[in-house]
PDB file of N, CA and C in Angstrom:
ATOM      1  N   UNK A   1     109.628 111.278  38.743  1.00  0.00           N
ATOM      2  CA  UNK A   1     110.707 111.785  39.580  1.00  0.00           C
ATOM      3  C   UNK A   1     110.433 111.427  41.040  1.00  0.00           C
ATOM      4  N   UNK A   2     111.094 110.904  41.714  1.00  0.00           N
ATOM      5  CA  UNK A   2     111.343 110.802  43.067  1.00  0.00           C
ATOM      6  C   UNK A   2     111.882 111.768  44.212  1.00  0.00           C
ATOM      7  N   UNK A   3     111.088 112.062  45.336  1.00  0.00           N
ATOM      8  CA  UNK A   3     111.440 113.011  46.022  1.00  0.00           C
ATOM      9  C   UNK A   3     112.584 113.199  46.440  1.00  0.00           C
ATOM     10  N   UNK A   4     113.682 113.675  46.935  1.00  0.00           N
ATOM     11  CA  UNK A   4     114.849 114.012  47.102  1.00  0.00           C
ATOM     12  C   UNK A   4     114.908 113.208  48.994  1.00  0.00           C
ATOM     13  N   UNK A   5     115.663 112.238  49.273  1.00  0.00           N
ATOM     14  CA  UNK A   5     115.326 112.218  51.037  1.00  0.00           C
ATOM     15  C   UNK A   5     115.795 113.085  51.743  1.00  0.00           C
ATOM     16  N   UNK A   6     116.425 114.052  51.527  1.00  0.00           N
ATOM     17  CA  UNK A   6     117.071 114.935  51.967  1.00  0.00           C
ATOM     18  C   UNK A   6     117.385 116.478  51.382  1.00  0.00           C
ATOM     19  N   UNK A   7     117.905 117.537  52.052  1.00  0.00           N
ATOM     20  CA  UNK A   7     117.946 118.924  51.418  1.00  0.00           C
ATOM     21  C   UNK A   7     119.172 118.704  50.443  1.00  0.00           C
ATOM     22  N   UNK A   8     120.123 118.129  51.218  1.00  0.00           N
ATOM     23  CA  UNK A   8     121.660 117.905  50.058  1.00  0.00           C
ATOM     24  C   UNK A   8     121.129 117.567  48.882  1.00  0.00           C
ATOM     25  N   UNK A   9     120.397 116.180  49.270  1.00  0.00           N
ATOM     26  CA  UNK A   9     119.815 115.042  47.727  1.00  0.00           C
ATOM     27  C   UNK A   9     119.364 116.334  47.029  1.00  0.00           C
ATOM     28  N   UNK A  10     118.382 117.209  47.504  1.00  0.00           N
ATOM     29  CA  UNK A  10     117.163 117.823  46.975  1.00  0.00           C
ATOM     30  C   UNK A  10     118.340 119.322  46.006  1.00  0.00           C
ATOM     31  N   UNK A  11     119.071 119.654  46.742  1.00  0.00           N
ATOM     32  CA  UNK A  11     120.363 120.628  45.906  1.00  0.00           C
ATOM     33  C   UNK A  11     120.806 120.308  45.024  1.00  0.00           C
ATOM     34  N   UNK A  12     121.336 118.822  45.181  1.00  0.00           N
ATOM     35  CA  UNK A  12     121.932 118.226  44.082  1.00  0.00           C
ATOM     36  C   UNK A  12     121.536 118.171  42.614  1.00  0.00           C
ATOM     37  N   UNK A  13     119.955 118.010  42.800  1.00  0.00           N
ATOM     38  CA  UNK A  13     119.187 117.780  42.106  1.00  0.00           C
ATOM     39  C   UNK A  13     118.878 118.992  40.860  1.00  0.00           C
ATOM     40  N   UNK A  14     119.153 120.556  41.986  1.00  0.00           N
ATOM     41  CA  UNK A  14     118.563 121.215  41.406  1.00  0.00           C
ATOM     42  C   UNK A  14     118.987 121.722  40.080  1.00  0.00           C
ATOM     43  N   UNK A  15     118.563 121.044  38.674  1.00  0.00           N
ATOM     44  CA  UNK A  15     119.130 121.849  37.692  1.00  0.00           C
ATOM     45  C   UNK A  15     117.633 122.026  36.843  1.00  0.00           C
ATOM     46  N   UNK A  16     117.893 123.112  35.580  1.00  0.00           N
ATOM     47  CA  UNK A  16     116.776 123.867  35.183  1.00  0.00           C
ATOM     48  C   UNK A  16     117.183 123.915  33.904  1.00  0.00           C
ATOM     49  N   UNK A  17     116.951 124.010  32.890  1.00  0.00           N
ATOM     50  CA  UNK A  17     116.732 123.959  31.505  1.00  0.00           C
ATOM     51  C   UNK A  17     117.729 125.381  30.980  1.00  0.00           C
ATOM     52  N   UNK A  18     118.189 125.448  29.860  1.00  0.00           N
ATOM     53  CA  UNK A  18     119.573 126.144  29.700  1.00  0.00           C
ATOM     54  C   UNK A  18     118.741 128.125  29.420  1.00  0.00           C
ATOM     55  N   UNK A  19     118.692 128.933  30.737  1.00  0.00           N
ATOM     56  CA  UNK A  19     118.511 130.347  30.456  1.00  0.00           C
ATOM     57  C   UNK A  19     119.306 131.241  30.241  1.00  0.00           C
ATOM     58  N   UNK A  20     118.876 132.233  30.142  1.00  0.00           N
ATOM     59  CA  UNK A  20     119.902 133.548  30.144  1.00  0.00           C
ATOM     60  C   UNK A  20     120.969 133.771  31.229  1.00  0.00           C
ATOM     61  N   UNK A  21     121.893 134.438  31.374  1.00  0.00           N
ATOM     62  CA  UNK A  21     122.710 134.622  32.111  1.00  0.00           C
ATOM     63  C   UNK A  21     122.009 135.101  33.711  1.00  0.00           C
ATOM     64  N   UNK A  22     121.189 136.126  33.430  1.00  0.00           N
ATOM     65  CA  UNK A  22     120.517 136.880  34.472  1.00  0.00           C
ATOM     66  C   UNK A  22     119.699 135.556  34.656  1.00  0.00           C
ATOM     67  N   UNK A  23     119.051 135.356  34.481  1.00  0.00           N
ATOM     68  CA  UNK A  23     117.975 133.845  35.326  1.00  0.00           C
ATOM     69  C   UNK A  23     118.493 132.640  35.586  1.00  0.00           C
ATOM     70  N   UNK A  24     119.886 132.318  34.686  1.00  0.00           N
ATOM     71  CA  UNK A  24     120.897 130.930  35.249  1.00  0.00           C
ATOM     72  C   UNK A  24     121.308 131.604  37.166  1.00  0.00           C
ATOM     73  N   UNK A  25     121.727 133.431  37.012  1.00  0.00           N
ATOM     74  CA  UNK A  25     122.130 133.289  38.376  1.00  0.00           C
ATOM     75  C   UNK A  25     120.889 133.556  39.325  1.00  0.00           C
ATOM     76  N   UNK A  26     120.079 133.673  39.306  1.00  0.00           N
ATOM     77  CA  UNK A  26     118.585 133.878  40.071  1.00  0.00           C
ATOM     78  C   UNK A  26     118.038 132.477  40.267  1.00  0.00           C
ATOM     79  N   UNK A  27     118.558 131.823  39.517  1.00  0.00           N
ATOM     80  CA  UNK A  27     118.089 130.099  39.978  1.00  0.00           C
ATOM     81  C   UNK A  27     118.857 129.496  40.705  1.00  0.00           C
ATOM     82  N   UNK A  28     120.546 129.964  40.748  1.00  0.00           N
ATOM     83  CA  UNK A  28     121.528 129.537  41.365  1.00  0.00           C
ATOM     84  C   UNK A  28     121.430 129.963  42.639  1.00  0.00           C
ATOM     85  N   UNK A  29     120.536 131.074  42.900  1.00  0.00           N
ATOM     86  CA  UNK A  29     120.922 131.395  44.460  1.00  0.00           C
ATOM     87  C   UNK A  29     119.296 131.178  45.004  1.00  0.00           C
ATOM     88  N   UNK A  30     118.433 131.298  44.122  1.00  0.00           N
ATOM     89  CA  UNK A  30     116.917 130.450  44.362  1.00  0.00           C
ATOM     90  C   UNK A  30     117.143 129.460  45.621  1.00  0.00           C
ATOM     91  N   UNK A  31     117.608 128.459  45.639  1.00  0.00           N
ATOM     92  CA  UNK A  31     117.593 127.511  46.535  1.00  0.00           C
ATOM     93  C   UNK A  31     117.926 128.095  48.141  1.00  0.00           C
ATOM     94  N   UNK A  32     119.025 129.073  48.033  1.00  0.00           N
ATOM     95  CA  UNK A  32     119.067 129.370  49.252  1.00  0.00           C
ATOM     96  C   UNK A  32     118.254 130.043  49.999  1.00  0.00           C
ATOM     97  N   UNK A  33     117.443 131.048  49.157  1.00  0.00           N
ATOM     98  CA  UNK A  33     116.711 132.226  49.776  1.00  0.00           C
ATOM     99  C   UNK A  33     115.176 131.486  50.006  1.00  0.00           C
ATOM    100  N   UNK A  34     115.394 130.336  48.799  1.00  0.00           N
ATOM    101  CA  UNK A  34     113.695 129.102  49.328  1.00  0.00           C
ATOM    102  C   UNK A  34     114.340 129.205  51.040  1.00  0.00           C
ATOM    103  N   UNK A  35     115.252 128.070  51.315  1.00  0.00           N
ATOM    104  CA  UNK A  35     115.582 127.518  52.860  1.00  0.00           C
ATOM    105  C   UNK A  35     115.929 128.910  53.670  1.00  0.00           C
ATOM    106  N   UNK A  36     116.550 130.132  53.383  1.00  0.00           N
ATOM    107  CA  UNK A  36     116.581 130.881  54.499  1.00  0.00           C
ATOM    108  C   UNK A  36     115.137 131.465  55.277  1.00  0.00           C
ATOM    109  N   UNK A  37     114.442 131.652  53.752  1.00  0.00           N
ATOM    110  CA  UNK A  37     112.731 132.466  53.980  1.00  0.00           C
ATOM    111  C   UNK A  37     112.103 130.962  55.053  1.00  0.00           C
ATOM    112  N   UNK A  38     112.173 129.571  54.293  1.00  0.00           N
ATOM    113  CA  UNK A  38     111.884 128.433  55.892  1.00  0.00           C
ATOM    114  C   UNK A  38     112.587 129.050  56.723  1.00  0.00           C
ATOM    115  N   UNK A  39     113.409 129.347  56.913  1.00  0.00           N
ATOM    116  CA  UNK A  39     114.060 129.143  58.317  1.00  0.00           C
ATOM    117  C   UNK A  39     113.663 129.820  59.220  1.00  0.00           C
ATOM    118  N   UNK A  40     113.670 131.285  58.396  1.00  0.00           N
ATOM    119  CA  UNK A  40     112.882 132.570  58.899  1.00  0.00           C
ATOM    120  C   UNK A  40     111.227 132.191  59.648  1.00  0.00           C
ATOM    121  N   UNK A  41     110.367 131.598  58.509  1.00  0.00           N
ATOM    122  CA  UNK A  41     108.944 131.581  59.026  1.00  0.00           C
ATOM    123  C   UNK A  41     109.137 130.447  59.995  1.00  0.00           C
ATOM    124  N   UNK A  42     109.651 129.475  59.988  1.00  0.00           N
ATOM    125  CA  UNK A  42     109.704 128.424  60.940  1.00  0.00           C
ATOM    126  C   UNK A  42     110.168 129.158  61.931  1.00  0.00           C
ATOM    127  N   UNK A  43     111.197 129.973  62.424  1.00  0.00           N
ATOM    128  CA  UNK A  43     111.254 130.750  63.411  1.00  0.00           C
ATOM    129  C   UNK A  43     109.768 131.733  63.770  1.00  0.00           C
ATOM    130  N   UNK A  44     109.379 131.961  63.278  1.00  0.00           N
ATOM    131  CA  UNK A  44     108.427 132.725  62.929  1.00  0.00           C
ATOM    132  C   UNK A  44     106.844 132.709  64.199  1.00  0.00           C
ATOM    133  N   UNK A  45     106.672 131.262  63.397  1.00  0.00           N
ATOM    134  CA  UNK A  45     105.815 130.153  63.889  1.00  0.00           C
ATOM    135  C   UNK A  45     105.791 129.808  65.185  1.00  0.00           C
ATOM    136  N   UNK A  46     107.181 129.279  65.969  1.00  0.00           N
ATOM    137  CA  UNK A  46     107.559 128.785  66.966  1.00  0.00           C
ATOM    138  C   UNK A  46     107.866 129.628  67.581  1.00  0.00           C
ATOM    139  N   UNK A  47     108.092 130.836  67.329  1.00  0.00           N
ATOM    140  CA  UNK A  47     108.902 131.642  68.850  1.00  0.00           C
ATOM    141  C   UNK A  47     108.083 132.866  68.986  1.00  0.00           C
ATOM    142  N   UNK A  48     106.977 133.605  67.394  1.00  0.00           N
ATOM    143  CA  UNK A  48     106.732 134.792  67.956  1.00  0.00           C
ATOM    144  C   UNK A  48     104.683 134.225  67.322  1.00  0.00           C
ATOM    145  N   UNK A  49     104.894 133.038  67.555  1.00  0.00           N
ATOM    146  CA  UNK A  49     103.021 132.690  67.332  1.00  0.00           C
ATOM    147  C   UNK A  49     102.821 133.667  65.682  1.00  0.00           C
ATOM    148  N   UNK A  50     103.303 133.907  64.739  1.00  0.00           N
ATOM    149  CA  UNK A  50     103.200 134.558  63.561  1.00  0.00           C
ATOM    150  C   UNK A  50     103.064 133.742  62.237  1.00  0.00           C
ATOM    151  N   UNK A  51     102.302 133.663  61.417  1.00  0.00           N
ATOM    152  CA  UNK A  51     102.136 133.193  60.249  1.00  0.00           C
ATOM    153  C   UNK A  51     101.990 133.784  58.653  1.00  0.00           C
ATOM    154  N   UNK A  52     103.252 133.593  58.202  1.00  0.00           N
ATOM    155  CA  UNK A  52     102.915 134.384  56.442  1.00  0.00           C
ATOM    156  C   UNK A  52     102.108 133.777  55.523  1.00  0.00           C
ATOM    157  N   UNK A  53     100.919 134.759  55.206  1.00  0.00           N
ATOM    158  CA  UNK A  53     100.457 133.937  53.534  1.00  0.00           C
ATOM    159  C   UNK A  53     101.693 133.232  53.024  1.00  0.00           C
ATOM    160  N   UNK A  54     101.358 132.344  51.841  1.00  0.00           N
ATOM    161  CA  UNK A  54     101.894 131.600  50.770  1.00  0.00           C
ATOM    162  C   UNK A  54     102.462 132.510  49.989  1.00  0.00           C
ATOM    163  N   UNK A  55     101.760 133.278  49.370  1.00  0.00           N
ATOM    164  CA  UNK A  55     101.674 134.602  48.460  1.00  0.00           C
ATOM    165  C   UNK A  55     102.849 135.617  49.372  1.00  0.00           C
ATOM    166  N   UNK A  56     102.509 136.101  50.243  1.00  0.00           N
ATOM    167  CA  UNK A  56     103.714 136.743  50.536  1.00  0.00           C
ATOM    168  C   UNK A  56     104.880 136.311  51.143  1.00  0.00           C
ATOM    169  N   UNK A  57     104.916 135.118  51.831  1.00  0.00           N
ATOM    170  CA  UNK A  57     106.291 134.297  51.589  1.00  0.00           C
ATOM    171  C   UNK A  57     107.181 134.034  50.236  1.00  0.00           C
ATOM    172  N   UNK A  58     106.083 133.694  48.738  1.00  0.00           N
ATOM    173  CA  UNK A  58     106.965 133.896  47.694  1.00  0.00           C
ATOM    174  C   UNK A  58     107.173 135.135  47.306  1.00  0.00           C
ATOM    175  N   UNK A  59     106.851 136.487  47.439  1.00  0.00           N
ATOM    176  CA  UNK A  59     107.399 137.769  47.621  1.00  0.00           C
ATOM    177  C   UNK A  59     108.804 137.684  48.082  1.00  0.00           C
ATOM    178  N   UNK A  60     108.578 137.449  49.596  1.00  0.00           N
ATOM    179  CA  UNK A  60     109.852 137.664  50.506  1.00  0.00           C
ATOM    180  C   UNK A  60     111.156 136.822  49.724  1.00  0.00           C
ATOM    181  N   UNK A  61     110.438 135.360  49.114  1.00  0.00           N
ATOM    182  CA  UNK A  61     111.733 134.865  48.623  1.00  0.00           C
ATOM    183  C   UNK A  61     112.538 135.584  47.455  1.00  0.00           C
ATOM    184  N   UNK A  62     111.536 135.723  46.223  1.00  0.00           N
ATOM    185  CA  UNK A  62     111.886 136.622  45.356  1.00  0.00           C
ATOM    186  C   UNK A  62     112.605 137.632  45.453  1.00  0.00           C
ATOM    187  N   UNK A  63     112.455 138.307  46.371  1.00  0.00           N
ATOM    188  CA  UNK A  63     112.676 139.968  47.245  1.00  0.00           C
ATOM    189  C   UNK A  63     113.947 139.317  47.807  1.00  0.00           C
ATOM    190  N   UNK A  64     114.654 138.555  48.591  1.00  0.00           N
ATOM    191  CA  UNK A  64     115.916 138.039  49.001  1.00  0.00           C
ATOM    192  C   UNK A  64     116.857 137.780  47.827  1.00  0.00           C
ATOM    193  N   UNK A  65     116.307 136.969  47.037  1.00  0.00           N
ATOM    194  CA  UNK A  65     116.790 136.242  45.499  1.00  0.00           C
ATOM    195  C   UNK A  65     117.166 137.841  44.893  1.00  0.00           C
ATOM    196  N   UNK A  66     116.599 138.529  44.837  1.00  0.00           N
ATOM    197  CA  UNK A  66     116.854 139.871  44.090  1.00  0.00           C
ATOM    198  C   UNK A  66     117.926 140.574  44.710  1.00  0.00           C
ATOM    199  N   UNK A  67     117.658 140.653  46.144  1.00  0.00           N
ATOM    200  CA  UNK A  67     118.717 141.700  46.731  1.00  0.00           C
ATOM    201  C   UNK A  67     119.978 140.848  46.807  1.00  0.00           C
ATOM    202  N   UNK A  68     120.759 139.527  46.942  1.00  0.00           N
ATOM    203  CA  UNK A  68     121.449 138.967  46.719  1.00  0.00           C
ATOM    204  C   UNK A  68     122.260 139.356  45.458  1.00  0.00           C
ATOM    205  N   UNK A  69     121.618 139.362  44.558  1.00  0.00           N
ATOM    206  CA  UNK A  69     122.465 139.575  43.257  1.00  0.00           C
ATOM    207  C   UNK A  69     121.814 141.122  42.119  1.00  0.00           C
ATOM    208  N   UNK A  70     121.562 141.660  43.188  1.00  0.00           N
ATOM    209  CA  UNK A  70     121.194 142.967  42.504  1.00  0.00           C
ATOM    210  C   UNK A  70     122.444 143.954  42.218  1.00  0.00           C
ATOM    211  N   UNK A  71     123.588 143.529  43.156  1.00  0.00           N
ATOM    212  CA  UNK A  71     124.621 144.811  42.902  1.00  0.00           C
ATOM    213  C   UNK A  71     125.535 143.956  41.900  1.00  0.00           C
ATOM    214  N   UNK A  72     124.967 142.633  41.045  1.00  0.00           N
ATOM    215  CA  UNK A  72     126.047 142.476  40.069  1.00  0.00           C
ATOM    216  C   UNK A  72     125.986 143.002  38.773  1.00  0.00           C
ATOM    217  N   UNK A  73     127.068 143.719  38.277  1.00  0.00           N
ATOM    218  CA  UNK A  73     126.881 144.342  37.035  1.00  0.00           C
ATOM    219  C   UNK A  73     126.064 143.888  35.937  1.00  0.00           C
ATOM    220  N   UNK A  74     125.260 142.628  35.868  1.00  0.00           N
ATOM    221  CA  UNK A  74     123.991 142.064  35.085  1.00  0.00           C
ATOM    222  C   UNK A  74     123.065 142.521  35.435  1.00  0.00           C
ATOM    223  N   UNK A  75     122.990 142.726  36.652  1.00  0.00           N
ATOM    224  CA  UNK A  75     121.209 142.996  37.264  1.00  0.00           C
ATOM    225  C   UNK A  75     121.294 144.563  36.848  1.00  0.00           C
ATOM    226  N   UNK A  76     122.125 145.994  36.771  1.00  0.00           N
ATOM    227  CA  UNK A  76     122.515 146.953  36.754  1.00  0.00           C
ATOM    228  C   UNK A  76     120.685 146.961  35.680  1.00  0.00           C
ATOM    229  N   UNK A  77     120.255 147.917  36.256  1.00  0.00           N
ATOM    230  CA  UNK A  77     118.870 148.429  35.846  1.00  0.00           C
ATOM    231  C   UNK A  77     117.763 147.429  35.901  1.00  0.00           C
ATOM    232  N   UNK A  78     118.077 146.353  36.452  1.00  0.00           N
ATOM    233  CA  UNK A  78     117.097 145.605  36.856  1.00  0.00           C
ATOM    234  C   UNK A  78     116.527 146.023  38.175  1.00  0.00           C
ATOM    235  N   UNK A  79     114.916 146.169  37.851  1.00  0.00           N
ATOM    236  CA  UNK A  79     114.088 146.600  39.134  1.00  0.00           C
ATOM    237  C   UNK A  79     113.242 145.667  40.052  1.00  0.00           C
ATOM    238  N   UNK A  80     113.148 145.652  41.364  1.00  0.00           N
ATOM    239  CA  UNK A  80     112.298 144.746  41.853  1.00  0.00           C
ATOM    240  C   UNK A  80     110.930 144.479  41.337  1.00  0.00           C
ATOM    241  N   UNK A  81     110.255 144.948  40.576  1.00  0.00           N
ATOM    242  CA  UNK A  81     109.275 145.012  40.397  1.00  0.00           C
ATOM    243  C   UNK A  81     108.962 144.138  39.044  1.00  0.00           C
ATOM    244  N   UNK A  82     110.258 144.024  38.278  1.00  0.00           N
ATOM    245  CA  UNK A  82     110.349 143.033  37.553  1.00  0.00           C
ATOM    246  C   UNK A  82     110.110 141.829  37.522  1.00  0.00           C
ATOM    247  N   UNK A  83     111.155 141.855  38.894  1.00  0.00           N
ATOM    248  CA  UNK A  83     111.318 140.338  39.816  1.00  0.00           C
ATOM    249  C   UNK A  83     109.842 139.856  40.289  1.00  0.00           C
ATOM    250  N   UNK A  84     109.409 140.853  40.987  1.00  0.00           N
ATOM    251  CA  UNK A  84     107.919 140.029  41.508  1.00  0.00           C
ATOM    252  C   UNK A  84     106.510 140.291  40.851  1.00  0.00           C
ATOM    253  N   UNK A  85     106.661 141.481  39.808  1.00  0.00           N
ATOM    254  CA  UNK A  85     105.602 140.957  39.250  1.00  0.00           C
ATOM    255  C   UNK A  85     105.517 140.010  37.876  1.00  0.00           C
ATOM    256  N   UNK A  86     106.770 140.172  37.213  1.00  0.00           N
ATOM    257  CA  UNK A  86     106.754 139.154  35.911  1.00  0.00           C
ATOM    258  C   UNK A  86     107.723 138.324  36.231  1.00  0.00           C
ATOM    259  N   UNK A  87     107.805 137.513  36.953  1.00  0.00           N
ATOM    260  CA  UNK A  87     109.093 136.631  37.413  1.00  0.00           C
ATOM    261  C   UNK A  87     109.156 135.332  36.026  1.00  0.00           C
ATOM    262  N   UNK A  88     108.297 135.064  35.975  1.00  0.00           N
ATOM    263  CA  UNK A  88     107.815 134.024  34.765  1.00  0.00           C
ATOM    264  C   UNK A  88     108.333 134.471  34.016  1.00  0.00           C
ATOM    265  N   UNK A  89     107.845 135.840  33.318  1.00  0.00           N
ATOM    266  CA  UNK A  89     108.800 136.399  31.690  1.00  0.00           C
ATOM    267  C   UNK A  89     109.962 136.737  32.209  1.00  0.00           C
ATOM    268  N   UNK A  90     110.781 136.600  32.949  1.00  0.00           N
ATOM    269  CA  UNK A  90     112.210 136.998  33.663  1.00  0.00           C
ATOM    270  C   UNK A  90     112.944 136.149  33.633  1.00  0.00           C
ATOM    271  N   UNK A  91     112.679 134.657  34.057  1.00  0.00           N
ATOM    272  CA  UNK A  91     113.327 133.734  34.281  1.00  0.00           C
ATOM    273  C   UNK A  91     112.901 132.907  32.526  1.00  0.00           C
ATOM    274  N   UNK A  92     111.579 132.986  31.995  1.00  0.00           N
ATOM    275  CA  UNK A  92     111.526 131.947  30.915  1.00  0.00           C
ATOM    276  C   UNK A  92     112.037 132.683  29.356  1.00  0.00           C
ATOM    277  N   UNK A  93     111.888 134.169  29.467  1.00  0.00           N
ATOM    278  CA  UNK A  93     111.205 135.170  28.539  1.00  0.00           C
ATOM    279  C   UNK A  93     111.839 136.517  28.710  1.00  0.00           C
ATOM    280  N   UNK A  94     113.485 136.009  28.749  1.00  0.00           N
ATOM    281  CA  UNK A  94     114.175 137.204  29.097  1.00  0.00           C
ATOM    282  C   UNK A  94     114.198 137.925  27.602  1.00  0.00           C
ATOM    283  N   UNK A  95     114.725 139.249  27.615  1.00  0.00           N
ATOM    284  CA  UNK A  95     114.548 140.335  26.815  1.00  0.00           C
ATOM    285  C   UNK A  95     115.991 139.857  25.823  1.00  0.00           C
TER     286      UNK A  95
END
């Protein structure tokens, strides 16, 4: 696979192997909350001298990705804690 030259190319690109309803839309909005959480730490970096672990930057994304589509009647009893600690059985290994 070849890198994407661009974020459009790199969107375009993004498709994922056929999941559940709940993890088709958590992948669908995945991409944005990846580039907003950049946008955020790159602000971050440059204006207030601040740096996030790796580890808790993919928190924060997860944690965005969740609150995005938490008030849709699918997520209804879905808990954050789902989201970030078994994200793997969530997205590969839904119930």
């Amino acid at each position: 696979m070849v890198m994407p030259k661009d974020v459009e190319s790199l969107l375009l690109q993004w498709h994922f192997k056929p999941l559940s309803d709940r993890a088709t839309i958590m992948m669908e909005v995945l991409p944005a909350a990846i580039l907003w959480s950049i946008w955020l730490e790159r602000n971050q970096r440059a204006f207030a001298d601040k740096e996030l672990e790796m580890g808790r930057m993919l928190v924060n994304i997860k944690t965005l990705a969740f609150r995005w589509v938490s008030l849709l009647e699918l997520f209804k009893g879905v808990h954050l804690d789902v989201i970030i600690g078994r994200w793997e059985n969530f997205i590969f290994q839904p119930p």
